[in-house]
Protein backbone atom coordinates (compact mmCIF):
# COMPACT_ATOMS: atom_id res chain seq x y z
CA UNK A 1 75.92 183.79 42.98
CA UNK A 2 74.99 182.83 46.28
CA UNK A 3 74.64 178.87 47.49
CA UNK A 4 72.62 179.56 50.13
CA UNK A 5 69.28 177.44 49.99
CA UNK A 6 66.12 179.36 50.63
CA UNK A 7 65.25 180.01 53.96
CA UNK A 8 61.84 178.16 54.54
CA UNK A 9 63.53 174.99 53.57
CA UNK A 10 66.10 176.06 56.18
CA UNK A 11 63.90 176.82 58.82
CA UNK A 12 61.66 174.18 58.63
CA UNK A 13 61.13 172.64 61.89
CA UNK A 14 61.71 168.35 62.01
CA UNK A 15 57.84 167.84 63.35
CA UNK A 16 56.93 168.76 59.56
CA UNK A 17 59.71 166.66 57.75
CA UNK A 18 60.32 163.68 59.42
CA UNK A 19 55.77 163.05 60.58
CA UNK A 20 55.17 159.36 60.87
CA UNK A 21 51.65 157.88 60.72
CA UNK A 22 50.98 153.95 62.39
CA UNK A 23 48.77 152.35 64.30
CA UNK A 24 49.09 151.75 68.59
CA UNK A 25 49.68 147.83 68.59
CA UNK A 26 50.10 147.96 72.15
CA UNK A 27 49.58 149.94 75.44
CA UNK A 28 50.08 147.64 78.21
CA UNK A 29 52.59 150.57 79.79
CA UNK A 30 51.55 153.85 81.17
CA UNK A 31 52.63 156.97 79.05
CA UNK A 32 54.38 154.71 76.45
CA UNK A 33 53.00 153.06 73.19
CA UNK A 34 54.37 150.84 70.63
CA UNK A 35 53.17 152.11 67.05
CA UNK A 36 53.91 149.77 63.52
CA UNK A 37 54.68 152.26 60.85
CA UNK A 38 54.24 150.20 57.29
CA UNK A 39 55.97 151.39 54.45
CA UNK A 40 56.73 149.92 51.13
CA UNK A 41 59.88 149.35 49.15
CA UNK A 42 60.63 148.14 45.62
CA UNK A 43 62.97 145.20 45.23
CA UNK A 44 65.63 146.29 43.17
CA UNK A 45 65.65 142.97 41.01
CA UNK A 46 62.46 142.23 40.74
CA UNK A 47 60.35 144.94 41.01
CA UNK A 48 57.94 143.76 43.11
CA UNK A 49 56.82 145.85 46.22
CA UNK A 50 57.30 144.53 49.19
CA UNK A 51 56.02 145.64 53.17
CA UNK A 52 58.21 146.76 55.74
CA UNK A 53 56.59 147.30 59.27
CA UNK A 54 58.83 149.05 61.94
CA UNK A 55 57.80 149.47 65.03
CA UNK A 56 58.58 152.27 67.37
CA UNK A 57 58.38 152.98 71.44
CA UNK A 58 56.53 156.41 71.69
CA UNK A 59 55.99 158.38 74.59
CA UNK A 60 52.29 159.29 75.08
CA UNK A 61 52.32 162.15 77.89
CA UNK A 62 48.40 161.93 78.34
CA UNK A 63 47.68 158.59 77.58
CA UNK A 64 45.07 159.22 74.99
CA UNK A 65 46.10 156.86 72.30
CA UNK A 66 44.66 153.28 72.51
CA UNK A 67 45.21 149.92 71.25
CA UNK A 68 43.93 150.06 67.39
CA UNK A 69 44.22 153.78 66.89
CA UNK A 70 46.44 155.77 64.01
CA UNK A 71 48.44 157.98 65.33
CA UNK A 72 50.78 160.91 64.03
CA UNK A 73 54.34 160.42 65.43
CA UNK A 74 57.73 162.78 65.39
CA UNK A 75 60.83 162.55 66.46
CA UNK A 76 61.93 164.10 69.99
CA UNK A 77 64.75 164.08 72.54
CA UNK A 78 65.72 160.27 74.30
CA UNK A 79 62.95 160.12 76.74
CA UNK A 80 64.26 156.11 77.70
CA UNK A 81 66.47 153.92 76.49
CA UNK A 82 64.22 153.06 73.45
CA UNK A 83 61.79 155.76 73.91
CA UNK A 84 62.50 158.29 70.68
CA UNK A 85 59.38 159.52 69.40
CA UNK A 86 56.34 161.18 70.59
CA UNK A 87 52.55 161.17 69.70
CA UNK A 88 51.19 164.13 67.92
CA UNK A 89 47.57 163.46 67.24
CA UNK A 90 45.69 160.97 67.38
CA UNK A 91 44.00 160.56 63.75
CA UNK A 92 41.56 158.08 64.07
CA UNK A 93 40.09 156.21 66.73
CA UNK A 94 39.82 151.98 66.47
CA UNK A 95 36.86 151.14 65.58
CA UNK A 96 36.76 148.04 68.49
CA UNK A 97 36.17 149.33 72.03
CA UNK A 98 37.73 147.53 75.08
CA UNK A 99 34.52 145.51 77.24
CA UNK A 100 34.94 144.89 80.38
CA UNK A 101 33.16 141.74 81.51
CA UNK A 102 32.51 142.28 85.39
């Protein structure tokens, strides 16, 4: 008997496994956006679910994403010193537009 696992689970490249999904809180800086991912967690005592927002520098090469929009995030090489991630897609546009008052 073998203990190898089967290769598709193997192969599997990280952009599928490890796909985070948050909205752009802020894009003040050119090519780089700050997403909140929220999750949830149980309390171990109490059982009452609690929310957990982490927020992550992303690298945006195109500068597509805006303030307000959810985004699809994965992992990728150190681009800066905080810079980790980088923007897949953008899912959905925010609903509020920018107006510029001349």
């Amino acid at each position: 008997m073998s203990n190898t696992a089967t290769p598709s689970v193997l192969s599997a490249p990280p952009e599928l496994t490890s796909t985070k999904t948050g909205i752009v809180v802020s894009d003040a800086c050119s090519k780089t956006r700050i997403v909140a991912v929220e999750g949830y967690f149980v309390h171990p005592k109490y059982g009452k679910r609690i929310a957990q927002e982490s927020r992550f520098h992303v690298h945006d090469e195109t500068n597509v994403s805006k303030k307000g929009d959810r985004v699809e995030i994965v992992p990728s090489r150190p681009m800066s010193k905080t810079k980790r991630f980088r923007v897949v897609r953008v899912t959905q546009k925010s609903a509020v537009s920018d107006i510029v008052v001349a």
